[in-house]
N, C-alpha and C. Protein backbone atom coordinates (compact mmCIF):
# COMPACT_ATOMS: atom_id res chain seq x y z
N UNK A 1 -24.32 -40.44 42.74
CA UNK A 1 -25.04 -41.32 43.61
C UNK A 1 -24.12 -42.42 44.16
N UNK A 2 -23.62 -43.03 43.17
CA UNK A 2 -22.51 -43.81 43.81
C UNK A 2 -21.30 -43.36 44.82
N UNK A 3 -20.87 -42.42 44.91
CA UNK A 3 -20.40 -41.13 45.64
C UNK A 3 -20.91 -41.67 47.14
N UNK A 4 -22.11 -41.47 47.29
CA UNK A 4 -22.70 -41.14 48.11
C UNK A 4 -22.85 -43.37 49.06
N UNK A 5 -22.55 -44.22 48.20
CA UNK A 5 -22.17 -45.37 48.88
C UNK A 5 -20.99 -44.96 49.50
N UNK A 6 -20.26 -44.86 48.81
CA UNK A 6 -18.88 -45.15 49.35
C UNK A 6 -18.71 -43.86 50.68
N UNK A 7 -19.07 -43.14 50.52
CA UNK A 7 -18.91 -42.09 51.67
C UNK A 7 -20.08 -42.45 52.60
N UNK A 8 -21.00 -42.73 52.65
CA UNK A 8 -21.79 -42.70 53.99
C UNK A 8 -21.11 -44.17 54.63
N UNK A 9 -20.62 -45.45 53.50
CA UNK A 9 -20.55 -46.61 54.57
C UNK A 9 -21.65 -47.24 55.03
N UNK A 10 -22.35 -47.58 54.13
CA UNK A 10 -23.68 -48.03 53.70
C UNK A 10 -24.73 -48.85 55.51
N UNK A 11 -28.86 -51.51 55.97
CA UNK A 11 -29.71 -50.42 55.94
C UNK A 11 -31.02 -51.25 56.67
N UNK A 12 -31.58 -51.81 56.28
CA UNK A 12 -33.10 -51.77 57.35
C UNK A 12 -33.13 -53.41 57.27
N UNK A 13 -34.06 -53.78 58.07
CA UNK A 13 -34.92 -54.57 58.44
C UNK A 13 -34.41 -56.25 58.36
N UNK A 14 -33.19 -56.44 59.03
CA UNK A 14 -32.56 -57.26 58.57
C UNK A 14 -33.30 -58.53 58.28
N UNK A 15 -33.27 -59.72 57.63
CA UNK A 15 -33.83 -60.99 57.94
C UNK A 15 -33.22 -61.77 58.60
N UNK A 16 -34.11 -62.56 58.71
CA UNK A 16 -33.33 -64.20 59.42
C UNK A 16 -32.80 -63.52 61.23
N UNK A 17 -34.17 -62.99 61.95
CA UNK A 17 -33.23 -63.13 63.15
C UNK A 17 -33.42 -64.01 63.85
N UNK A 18 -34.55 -64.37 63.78
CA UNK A 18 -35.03 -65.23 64.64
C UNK A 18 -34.14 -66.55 65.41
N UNK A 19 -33.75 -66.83 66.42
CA UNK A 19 -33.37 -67.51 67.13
C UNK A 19 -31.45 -67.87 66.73
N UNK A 20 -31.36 -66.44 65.97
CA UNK A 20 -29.89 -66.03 65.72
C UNK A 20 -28.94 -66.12 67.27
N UNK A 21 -27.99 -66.74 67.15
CA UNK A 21 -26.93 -66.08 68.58
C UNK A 21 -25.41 -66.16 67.73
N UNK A 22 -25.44 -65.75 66.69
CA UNK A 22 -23.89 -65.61 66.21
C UNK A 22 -24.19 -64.16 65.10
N UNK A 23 -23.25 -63.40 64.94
CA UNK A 23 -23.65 -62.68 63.87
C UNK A 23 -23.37 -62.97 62.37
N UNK A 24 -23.09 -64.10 62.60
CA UNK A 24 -23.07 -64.74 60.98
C UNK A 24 -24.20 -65.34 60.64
N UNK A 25 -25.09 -65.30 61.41
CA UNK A 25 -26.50 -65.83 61.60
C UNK A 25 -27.41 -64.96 60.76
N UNK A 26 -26.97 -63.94 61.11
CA UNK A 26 -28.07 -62.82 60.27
C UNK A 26 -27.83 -62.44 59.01
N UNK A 27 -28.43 -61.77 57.70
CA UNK A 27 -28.57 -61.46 56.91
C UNK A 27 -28.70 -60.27 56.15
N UNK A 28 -28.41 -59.80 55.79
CA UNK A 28 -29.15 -58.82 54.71
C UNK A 28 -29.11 -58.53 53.76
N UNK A 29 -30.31 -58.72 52.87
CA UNK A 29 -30.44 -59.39 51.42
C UNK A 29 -30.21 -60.76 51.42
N UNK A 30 -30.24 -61.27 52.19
CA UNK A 30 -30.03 -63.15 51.99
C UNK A 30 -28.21 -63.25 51.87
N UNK A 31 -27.47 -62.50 52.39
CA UNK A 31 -25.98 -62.43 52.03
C UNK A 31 -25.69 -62.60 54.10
N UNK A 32 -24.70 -63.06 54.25
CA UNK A 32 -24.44 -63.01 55.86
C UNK A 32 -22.58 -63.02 55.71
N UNK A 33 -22.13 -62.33 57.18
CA UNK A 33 -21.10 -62.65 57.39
C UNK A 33 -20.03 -63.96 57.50
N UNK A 34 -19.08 -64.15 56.75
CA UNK A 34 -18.48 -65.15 56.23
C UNK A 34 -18.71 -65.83 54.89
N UNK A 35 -19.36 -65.28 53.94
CA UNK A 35 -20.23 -65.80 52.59
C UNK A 35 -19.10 -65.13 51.92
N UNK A 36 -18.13 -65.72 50.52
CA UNK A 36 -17.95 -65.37 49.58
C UNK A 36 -18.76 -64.30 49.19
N UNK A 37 -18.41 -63.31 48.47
CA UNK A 37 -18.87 -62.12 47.70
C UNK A 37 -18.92 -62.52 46.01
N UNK A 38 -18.38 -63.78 45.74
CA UNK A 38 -18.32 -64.13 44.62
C UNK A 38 -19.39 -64.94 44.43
N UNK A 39 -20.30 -65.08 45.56
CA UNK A 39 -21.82 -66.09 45.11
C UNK A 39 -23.00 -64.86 45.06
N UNK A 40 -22.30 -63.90 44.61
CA UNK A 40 -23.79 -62.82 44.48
C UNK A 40 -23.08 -62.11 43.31
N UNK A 41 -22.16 -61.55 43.24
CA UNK A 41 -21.33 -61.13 42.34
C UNK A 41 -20.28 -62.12 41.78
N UNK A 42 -20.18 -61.58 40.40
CA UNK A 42 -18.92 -61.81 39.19
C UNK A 42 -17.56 -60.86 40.31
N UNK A 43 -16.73 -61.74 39.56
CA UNK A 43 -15.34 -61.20 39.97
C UNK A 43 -14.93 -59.83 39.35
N UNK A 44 -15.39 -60.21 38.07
CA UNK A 44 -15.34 -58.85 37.41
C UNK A 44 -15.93 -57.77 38.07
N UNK A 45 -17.50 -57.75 38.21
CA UNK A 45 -18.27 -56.74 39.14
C UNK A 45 -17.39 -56.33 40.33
N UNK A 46 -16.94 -57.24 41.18
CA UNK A 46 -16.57 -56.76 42.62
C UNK A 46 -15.37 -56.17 41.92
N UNK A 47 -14.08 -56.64 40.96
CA UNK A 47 -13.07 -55.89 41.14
C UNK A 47 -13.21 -54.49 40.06
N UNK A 48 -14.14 -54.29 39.57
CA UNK A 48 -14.66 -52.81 38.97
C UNK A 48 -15.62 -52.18 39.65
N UNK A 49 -15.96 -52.38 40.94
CA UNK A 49 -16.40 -51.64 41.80
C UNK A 49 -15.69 -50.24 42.40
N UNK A 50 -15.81 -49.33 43.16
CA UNK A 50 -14.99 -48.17 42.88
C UNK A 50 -14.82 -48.48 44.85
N UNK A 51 -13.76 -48.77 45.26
CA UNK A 51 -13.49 -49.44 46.48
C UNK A 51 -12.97 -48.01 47.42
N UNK A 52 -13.83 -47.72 48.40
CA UNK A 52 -13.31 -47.00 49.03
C UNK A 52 -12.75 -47.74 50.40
N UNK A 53 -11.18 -46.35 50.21
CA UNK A 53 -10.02 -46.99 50.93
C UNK A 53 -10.19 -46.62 52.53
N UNK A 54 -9.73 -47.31 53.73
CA UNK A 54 -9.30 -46.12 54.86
C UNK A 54 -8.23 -45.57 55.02
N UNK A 55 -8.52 -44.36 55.60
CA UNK A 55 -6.82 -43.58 55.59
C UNK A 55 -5.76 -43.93 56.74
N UNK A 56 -6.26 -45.27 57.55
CA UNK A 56 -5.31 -45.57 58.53
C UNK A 56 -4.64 -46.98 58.25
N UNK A 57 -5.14 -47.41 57.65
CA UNK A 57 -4.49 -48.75 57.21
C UNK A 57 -5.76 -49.69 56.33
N UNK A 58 -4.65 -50.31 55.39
CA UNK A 58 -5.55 -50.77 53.68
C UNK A 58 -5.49 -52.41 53.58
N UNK A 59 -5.74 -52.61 55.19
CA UNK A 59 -6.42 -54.11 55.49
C UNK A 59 -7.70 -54.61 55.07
N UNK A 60 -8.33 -53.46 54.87
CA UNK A 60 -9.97 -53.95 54.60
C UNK A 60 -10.02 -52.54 53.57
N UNK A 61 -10.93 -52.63 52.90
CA UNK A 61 -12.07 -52.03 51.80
C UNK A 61 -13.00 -52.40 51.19
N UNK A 62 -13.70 -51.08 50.94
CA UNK A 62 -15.35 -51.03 50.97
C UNK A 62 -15.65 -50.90 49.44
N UNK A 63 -16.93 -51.68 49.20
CA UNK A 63 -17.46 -51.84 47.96
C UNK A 63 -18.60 -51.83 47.92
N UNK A 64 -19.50 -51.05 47.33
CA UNK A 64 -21.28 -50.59 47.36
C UNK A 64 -22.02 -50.89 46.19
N UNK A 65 -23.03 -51.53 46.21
CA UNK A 65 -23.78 -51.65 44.85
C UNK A 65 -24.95 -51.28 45.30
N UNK A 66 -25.92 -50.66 44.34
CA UNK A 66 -26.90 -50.61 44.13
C UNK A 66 -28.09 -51.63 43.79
N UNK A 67 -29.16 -51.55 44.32
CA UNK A 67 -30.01 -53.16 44.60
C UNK A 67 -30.63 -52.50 43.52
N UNK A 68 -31.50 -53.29 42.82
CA UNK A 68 -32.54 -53.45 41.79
C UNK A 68 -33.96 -54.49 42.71
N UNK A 69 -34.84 -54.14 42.56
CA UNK A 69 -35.58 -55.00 42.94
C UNK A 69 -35.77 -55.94 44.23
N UNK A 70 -35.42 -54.90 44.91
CA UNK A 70 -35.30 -55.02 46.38
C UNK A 70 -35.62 -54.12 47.30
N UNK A 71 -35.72 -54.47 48.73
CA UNK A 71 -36.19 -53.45 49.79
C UNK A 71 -35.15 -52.39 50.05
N UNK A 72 -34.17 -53.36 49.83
CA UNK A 72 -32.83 -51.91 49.97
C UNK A 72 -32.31 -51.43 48.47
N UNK A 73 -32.00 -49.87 48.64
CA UNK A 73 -31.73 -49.04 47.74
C UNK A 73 -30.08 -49.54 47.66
N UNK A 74 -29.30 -49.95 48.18
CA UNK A 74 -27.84 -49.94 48.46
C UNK A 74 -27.35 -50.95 49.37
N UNK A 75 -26.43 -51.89 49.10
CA UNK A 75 -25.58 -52.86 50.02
C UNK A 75 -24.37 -52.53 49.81
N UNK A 76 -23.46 -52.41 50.85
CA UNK A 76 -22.28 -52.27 51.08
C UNK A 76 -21.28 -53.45 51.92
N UNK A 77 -19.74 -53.89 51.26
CA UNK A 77 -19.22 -54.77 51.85
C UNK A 77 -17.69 -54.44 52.36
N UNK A 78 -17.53 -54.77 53.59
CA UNK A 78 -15.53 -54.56 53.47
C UNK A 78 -15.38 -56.38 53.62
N UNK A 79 -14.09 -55.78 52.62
CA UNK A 79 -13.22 -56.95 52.48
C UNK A 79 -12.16 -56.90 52.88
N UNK A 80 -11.18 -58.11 52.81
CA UNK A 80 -9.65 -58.09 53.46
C UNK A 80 -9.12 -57.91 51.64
N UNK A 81 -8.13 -57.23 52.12
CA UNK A 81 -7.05 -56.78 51.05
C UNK A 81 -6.39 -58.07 50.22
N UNK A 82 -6.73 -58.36 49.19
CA UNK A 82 -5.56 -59.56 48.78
C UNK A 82 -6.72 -60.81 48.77
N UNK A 83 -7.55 -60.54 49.69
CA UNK A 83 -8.31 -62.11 49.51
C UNK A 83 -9.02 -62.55 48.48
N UNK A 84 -8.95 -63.85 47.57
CA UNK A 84 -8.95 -64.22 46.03
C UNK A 84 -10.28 -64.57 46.69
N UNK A 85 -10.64 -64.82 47.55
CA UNK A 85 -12.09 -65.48 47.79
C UNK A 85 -13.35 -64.23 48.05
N UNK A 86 -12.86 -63.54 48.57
CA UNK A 86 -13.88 -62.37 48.61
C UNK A 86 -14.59 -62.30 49.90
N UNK A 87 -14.34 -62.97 50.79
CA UNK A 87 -15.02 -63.23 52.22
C UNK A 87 -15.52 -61.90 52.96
N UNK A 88 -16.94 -61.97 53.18
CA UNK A 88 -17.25 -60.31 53.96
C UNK A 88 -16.94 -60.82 55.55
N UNK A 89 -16.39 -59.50 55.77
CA UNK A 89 -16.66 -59.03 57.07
C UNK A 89 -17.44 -58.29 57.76
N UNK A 90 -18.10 -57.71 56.95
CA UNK A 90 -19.19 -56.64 56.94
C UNK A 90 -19.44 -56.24 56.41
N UNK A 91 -21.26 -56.51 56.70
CA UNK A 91 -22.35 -56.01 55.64
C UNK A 91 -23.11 -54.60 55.61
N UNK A 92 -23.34 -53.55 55.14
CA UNK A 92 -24.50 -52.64 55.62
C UNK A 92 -25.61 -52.83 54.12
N UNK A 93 -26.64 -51.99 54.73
CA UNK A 93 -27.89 -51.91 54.18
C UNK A 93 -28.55 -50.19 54.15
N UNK A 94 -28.90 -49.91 53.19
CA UNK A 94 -29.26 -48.31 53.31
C UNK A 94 -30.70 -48.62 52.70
N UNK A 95 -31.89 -47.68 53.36
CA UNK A 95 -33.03 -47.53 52.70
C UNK A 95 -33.44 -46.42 52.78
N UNK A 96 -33.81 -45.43 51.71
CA UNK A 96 -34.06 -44.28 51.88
C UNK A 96 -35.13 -43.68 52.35
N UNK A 97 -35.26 -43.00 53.52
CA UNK A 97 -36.35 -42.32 54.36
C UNK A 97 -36.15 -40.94 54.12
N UNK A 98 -35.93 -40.02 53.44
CA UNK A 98 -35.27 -38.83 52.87
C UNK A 98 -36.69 -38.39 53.42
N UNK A 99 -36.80 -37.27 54.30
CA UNK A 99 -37.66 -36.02 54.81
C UNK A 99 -38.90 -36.86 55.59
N UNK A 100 -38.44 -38.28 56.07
CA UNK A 100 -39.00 -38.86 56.77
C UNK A 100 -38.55 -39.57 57.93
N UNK A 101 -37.65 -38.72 59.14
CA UNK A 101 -36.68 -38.80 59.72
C UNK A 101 -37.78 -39.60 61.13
N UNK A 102 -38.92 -39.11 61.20
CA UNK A 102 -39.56 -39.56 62.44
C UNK A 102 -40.02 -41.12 62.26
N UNK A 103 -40.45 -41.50 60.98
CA UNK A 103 -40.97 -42.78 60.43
C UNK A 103 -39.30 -43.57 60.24
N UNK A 104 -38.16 -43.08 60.07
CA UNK A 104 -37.23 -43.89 60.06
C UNK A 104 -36.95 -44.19 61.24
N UNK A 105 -37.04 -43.63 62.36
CA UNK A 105 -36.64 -43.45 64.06
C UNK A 105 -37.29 -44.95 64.58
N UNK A 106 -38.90 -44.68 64.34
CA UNK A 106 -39.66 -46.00 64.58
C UNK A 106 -39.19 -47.66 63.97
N UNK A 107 -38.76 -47.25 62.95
CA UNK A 107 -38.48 -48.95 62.30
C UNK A 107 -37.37 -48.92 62.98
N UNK A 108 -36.46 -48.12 63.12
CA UNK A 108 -35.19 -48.35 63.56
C UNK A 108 -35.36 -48.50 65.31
N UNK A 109 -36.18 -48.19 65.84
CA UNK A 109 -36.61 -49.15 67.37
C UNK A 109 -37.40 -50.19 67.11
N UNK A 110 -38.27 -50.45 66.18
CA UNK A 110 -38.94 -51.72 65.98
C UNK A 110 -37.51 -52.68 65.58
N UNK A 111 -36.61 -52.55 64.92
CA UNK A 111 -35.31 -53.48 64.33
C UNK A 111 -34.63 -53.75 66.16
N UNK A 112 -34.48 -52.66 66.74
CA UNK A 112 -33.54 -52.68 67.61
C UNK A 112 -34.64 -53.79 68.83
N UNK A 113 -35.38 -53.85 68.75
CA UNK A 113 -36.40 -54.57 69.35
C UNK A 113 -36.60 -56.13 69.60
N UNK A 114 -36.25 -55.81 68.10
CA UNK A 114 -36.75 -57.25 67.49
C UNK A 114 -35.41 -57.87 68.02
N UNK A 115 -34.21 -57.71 67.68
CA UNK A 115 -33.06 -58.09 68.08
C UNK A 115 -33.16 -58.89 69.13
N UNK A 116 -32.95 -57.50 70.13
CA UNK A 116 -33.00 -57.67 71.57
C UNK A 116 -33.53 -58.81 72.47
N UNK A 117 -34.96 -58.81 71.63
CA UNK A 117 -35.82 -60.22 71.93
C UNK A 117 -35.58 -61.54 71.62
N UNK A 118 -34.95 -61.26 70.71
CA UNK A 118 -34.54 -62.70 69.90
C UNK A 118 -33.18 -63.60 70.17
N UNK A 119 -32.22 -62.45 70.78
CA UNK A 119 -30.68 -62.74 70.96
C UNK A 119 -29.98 -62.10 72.16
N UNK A 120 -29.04 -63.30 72.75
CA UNK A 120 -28.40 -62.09 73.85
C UNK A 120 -27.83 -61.10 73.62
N UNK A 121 -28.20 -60.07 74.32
CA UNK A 121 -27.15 -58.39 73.27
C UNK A 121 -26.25 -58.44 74.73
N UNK A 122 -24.83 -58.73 74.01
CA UNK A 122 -24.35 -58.45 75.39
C UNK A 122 -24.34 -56.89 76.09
N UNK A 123 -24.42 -55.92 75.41
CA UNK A 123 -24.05 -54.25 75.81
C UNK A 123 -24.61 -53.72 74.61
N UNK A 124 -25.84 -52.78 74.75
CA UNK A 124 -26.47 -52.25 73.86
C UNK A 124 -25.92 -50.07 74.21
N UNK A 125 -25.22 -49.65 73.03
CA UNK A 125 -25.29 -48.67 73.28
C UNK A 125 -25.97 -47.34 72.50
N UNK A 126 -26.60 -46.43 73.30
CA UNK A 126 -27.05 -45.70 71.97
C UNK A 126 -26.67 -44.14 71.95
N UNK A 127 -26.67 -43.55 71.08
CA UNK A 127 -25.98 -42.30 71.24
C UNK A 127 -26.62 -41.30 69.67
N UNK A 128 -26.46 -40.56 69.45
CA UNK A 128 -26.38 -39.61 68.58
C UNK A 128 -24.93 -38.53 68.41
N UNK A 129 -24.57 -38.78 66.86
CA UNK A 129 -23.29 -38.14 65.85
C UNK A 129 -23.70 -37.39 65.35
N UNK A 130 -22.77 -36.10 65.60
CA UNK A 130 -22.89 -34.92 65.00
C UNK A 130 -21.79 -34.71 63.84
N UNK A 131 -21.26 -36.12 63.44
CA UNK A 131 -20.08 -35.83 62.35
C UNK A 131 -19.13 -35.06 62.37
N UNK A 132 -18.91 -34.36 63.91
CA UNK A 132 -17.68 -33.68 64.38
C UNK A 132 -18.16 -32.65 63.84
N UNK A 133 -19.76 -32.26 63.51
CA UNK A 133 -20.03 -31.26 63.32
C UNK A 133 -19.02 -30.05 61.92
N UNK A 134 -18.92 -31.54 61.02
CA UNK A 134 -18.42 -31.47 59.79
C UNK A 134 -19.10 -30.42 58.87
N UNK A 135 -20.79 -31.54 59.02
CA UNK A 135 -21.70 -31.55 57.82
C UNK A 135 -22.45 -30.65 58.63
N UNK A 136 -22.23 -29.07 59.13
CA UNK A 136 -23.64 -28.86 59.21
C UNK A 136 -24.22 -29.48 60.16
N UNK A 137 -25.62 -29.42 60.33
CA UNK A 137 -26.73 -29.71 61.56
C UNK A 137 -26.94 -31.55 61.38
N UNK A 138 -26.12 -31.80 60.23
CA UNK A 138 -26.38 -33.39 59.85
C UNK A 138 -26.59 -34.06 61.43
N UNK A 139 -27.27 -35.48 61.59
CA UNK A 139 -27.13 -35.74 62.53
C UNK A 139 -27.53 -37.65 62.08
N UNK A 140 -26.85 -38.28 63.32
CA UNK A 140 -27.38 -39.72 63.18
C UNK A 140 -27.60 -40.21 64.49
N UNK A 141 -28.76 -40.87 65.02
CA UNK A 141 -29.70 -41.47 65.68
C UNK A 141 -28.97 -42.87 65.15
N UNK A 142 -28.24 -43.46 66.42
CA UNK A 142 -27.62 -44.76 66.53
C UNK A 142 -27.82 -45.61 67.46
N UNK A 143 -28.02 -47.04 67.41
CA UNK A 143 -27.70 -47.90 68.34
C UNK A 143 -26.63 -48.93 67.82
N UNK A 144 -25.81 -49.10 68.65
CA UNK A 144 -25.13 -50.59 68.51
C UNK A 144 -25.52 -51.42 69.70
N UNK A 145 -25.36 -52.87 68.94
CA UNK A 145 -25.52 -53.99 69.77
C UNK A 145 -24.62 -54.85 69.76
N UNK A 146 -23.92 -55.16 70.43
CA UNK A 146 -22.74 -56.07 70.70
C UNK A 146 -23.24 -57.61 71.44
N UNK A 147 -22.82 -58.24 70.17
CA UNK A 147 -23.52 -59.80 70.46
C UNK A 147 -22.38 -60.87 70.05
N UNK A 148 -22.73 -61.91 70.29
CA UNK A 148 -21.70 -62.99 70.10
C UNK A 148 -20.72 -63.19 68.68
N UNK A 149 -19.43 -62.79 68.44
CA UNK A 149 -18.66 -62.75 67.64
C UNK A 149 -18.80 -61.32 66.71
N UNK A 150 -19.47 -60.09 67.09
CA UNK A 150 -19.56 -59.31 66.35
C UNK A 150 -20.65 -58.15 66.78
N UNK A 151 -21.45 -57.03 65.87
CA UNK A 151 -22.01 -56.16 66.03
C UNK A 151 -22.83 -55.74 65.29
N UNK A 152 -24.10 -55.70 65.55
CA UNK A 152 -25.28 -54.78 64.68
C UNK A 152 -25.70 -52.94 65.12
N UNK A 153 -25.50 -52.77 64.38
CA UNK A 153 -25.04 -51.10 64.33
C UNK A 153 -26.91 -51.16 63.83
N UNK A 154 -27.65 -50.10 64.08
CA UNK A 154 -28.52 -49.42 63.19
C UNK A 154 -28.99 -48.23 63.74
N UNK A 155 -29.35 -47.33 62.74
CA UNK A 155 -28.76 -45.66 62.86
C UNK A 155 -29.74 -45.00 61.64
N UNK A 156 -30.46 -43.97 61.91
CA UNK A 156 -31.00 -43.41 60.93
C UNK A 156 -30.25 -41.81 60.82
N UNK A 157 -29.70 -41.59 59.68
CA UNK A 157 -28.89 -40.39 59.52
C UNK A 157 -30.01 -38.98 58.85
N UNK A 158 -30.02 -38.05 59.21
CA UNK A 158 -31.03 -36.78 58.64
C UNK A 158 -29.75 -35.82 58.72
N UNK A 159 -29.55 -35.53 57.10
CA UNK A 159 -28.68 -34.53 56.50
C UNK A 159 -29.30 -33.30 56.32
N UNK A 160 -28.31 -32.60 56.82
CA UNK A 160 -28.43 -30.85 56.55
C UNK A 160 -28.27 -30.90 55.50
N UNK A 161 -29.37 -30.41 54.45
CA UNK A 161 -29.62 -30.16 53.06
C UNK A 161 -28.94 -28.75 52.71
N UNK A 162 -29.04 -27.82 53.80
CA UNK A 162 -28.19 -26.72 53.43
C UNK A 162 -26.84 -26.53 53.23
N UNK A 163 -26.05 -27.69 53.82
CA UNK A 163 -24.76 -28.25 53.69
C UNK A 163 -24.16 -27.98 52.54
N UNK A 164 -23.05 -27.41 52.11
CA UNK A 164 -22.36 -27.70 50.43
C UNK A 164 -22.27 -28.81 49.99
N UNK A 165 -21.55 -30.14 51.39
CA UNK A 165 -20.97 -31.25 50.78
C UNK A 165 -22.43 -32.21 50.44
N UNK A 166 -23.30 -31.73 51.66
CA UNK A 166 -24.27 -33.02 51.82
C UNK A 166 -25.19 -32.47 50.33
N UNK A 167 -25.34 -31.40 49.54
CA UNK A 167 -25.88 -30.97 48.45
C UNK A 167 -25.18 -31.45 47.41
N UNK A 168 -23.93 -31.18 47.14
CA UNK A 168 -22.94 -31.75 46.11
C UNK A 168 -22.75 -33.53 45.99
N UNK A 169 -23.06 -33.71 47.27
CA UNK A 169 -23.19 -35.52 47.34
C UNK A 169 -24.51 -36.23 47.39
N UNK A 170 -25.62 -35.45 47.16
CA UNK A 170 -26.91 -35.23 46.74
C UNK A 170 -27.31 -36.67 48.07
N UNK A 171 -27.00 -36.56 49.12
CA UNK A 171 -27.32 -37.65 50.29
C UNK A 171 -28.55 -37.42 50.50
N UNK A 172 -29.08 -38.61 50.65
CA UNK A 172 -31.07 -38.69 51.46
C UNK A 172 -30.97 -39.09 52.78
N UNK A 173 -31.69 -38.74 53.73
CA UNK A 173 -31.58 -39.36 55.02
C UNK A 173 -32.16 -40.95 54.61
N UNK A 174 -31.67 -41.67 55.46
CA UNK A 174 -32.15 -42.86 56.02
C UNK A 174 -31.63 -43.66 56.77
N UNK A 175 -32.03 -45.18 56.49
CA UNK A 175 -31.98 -46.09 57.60
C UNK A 175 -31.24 -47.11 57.34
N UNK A 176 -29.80 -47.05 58.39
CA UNK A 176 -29.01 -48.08 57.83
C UNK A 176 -28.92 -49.11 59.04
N UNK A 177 -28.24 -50.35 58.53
CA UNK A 177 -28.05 -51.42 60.12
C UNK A 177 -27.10 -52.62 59.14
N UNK A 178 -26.28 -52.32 60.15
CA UNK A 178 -24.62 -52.77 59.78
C UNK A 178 -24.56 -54.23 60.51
N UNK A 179 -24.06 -54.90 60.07
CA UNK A 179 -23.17 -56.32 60.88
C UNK A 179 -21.91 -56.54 60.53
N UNK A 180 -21.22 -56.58 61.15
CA UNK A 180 -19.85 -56.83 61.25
C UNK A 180 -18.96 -57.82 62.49
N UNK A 181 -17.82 -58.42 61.80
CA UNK A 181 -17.81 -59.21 62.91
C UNK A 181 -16.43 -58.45 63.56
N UNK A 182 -16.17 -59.51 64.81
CA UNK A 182 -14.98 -58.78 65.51
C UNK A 182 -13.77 -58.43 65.08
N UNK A 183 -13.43 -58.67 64.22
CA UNK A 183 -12.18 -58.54 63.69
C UNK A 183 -12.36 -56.97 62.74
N UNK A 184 -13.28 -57.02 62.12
CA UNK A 184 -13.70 -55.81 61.43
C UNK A 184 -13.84 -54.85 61.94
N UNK A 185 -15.01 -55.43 63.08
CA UNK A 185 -15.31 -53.60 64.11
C UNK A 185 -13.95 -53.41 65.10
N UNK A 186 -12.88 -54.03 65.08
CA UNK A 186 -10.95 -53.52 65.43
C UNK A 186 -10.76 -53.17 65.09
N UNK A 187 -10.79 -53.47 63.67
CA UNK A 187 -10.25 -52.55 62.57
C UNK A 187 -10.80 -51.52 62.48
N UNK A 188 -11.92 -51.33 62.43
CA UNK A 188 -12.38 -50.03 62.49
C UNK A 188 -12.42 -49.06 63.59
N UNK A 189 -12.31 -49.41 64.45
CA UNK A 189 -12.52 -48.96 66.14
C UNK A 189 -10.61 -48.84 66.36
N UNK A 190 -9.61 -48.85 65.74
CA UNK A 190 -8.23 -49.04 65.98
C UNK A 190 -7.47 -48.89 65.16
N UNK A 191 -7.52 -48.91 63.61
CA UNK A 191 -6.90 -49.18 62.70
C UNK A 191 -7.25 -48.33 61.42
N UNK A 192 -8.43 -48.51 60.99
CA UNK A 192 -9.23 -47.71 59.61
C UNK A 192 -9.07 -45.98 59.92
N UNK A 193 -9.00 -45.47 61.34
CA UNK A 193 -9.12 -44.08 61.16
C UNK A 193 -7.75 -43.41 62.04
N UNK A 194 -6.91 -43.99 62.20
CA UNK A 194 -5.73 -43.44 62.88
C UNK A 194 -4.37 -43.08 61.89
């Protein structure tokens, strides 16, 4: 299960949008961009976390925990390499909608909605990933929103269960929604996969 953080790159219903115009404004789980990782977690926790790397450059990495007692099943963070403080750059959120791909579609336009209304989006784009048609019929239902200093991603993914990998990595569909700020989505968009 833990497997399955670190490889999808971790979800719903963010809080705190209301009258947001920075993306450090927003939340999820009460955690926002620019917050120490050491005021929710022990040092210990974050550095025995199982950190997945990128294969283009090891400026940033990813660290996933599992929520207890919360709306989300999973939070995920990248960090900068070396930093004693733990500062996120980006947050995701996973909630599991597993064989409920049409009911995840809806919250995930009610989220993209809510946004929209609340904040200038400078360039909203939306598209659907076929994973390079990796995984099988897998597929993800995406929007990004590009807003002041950064980006809210949210995307509901429905895995081909007939898949080897998506069976062996025992993945559920659902509903994720990412924030990240500019420096992060470079890195990732330039750097993390080249």
């Amino acid at each position: 299960m833990k497997k399955l953080l670190l490889i999808l790159l971790l979800t719903s219903s963010l809080q705190s949008w209301s009258l947001a115009d920075d993306v450090r404004d927003f939340q999820i789980g009460g955690i926002s961009i620019g917050d120490s990782l050491l005021d929710y977690y022990s040092e210990l926790e974050i550095k025995e976390s199982n950190p997945l790397k990128y294969p283009g450059s090891d400026k940033f990495y990813q660290i996933a925990f599992f929520i207890e007692d919360s709306k989300y099943e999973a939070l995920s963070f990248n960090l900068k390499k070396n930093d004693k403080r733990f500062i996120i750059y980006q947050i995701k959120g996973l909630i599991n909608y597993d064989n409920k791909i049409e009911e995840c579609l809806r919250e995930k336009d009610n989220i993209v909605k809510q946004i929209s209304s609340d904040l200038k989006v400078i360039k909203e784009d939306n598209y659907n990933s076929s994973f390079n048609d990796t995984l099988g019929n897998s597929i993800a239902y995406s929007t990004d929103l590009n807003i002041t200093n950064g980006a809210v991603g949210i995307w509901c993914t429905k895995w081909d269960k007939d898949h080897d990998k998506v069976k062996s990595m025992g993945w559920w569909d659902s509903l994720n929604v990412d924030i990240s700020n500019n420096e992060f989505k470079n890195f990732i968009n330039n750097l993390a996969y080249n």
